[in-house]
Protein backbone atom coordinates (compact mmCIF):
# COMPACT_ATOMS: atom_id res chain seq x y z
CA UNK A 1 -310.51 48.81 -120.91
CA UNK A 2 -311.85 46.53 -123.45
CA UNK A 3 -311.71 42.98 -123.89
CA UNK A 4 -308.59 43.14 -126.16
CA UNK A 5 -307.07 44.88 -124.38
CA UNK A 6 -306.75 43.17 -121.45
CA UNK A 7 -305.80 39.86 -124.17
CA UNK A 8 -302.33 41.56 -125.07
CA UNK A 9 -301.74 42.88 -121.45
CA UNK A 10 -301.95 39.18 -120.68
CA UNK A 11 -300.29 37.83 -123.61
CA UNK A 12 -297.55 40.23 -122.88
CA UNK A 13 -297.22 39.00 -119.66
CA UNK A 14 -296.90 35.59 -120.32
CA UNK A 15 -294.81 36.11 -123.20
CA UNK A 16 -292.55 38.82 -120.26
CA UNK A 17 -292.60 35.52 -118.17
CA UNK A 18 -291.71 33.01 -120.98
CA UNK A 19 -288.74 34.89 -121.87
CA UNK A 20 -287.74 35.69 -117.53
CA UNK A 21 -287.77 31.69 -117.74
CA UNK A 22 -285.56 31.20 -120.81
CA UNK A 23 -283.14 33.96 -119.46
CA UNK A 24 -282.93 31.75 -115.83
CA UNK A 25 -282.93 28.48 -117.75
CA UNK A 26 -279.92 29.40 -119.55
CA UNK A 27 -278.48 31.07 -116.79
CA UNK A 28 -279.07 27.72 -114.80
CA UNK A 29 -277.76 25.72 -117.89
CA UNK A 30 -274.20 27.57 -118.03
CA UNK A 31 -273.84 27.58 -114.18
CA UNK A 32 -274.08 24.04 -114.10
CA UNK A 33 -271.92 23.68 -117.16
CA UNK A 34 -269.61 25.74 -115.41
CA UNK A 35 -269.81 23.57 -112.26
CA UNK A 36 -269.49 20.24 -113.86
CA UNK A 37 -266.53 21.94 -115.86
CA UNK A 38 -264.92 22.72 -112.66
CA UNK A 39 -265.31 19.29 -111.07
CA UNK A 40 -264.17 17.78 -114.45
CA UNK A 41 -260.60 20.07 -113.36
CA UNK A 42 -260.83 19.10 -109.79
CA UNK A 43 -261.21 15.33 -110.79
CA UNK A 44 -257.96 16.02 -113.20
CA UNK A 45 -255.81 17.15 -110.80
CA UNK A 46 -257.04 14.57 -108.29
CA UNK A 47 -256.02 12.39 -110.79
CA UNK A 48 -252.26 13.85 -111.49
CA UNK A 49 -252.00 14.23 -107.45
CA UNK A 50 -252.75 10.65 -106.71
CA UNK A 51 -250.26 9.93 -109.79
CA UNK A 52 -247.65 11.75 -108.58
CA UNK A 53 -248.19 10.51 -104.93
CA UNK A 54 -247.62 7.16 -106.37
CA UNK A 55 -244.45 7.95 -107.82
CA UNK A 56 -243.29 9.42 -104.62
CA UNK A 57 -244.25 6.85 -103.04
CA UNK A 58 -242.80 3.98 -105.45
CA UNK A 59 -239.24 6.12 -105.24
CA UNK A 60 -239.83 6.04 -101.21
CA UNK A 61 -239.73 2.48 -101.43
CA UNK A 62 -236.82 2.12 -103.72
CA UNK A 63 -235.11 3.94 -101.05
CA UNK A 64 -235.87 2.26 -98.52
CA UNK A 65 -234.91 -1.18 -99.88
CA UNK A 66 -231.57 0.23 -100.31
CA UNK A 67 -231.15 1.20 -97.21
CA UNK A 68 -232.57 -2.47 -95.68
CA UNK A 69 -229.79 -3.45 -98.54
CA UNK A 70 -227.03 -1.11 -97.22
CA UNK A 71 -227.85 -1.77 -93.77
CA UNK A 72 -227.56 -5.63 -94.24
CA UNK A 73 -224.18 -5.35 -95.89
CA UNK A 74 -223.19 -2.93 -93.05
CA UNK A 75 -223.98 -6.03 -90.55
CA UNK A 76 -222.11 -8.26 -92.60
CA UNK A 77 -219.18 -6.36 -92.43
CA UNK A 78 -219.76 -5.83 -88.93
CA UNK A 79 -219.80 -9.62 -88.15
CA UNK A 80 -216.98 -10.88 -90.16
CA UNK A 81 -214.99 -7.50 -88.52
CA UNK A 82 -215.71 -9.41 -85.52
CA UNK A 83 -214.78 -12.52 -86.73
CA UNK A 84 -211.22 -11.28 -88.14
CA UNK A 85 -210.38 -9.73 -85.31
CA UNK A 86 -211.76 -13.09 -82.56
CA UNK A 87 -208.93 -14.69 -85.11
CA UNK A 88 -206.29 -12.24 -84.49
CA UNK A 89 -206.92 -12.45 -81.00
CA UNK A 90 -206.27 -15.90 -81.02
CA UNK A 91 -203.53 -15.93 -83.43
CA UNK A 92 -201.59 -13.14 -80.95
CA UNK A 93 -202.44 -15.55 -78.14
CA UNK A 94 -200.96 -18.46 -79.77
CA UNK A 95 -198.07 -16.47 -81.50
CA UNK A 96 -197.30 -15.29 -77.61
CA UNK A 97 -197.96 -19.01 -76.13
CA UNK A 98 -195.23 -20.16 -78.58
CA UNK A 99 -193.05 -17.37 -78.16
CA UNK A 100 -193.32 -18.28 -74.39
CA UNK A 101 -192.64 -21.88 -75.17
CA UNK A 102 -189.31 -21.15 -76.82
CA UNK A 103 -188.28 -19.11 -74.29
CA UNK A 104 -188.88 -21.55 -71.93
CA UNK A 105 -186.93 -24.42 -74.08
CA UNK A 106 -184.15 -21.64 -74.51
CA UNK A 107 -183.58 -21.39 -71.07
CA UNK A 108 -183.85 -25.32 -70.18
CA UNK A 109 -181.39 -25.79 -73.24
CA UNK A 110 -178.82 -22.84 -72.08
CA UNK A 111 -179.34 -24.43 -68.26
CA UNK A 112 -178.35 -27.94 -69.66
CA UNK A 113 -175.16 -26.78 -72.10
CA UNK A 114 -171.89 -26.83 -69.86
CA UNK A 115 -170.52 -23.48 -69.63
CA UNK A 116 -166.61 -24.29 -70.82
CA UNK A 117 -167.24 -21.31 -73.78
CA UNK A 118 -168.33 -24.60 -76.54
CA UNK A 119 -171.65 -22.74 -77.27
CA UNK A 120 -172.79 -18.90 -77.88
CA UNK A 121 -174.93 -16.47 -76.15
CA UNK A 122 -178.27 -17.96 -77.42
CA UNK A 123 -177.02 -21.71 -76.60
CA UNK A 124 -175.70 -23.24 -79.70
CA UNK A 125 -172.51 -24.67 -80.20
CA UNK A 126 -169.90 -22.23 -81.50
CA UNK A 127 -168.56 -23.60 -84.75
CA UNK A 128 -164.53 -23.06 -85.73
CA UNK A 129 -163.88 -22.07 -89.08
CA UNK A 130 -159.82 -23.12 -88.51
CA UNK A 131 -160.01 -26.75 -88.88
């Protein structure tokens, strides 16, 4: 083998391992492209996800408050249902205390009335239309 030889041998090599590095570099180059591109998507969708999970959660609470709203008004009518019916209790009591009451008076004022046939069954005077 001569000198020159052994010159392109090497310059073949070198120009076999100059092109090996191009081929890995662009290899390397598009995988990463293709990993930032893919990250890029994740970070999209991470992005619509937390979106979404906002407007879930902003719904969530508009539920909620009318719940605490319908719940409140529920209480309310509740309390004044308690309230009306406290007042009919003591209406019924008073409406029987009086009722009571007149009976009593009814039967002091039929007691005091003489019984000569001047008066009716519930105690007052019988009137006479032929006068």
């Amino acid at each position: 083998m001569n000198g020159m030889t052994i010159v392109w041998i090497v310059v073949a090599i070198a120009v076999l391992v100059i092109v090996i590095a191009l081929i890995a570099s662009a290899m390397s180059r598009r995988s990463q492209h293709r990993t930032e591109q893919q990250a890029y998507e994740h970070e999209q969708q991470a992005r619509a996800n937390a979106a979404q999970a906002e407007k879930q959660r902003a719904v969530a609470d508009e539920v909620d408050a009318r719940a605490r709203k319908a719940q409140a008004t529920a209480d309310e009518k509740t309390a004044e249902a308690r309230r009306l019916s406290a007042g009919a209790t003591e209406r019924r009591d008073a409406a029987a205390e009086a009722r009571a009451q007149s009976d009593d008076h009814r039967t002091q004022a039929q007691n005091l009335w003489p019984d000569d046939g001047s008066q009716n069954r519930e105690g007052y005077p019988n009137v006479r239309s032929d006068t």
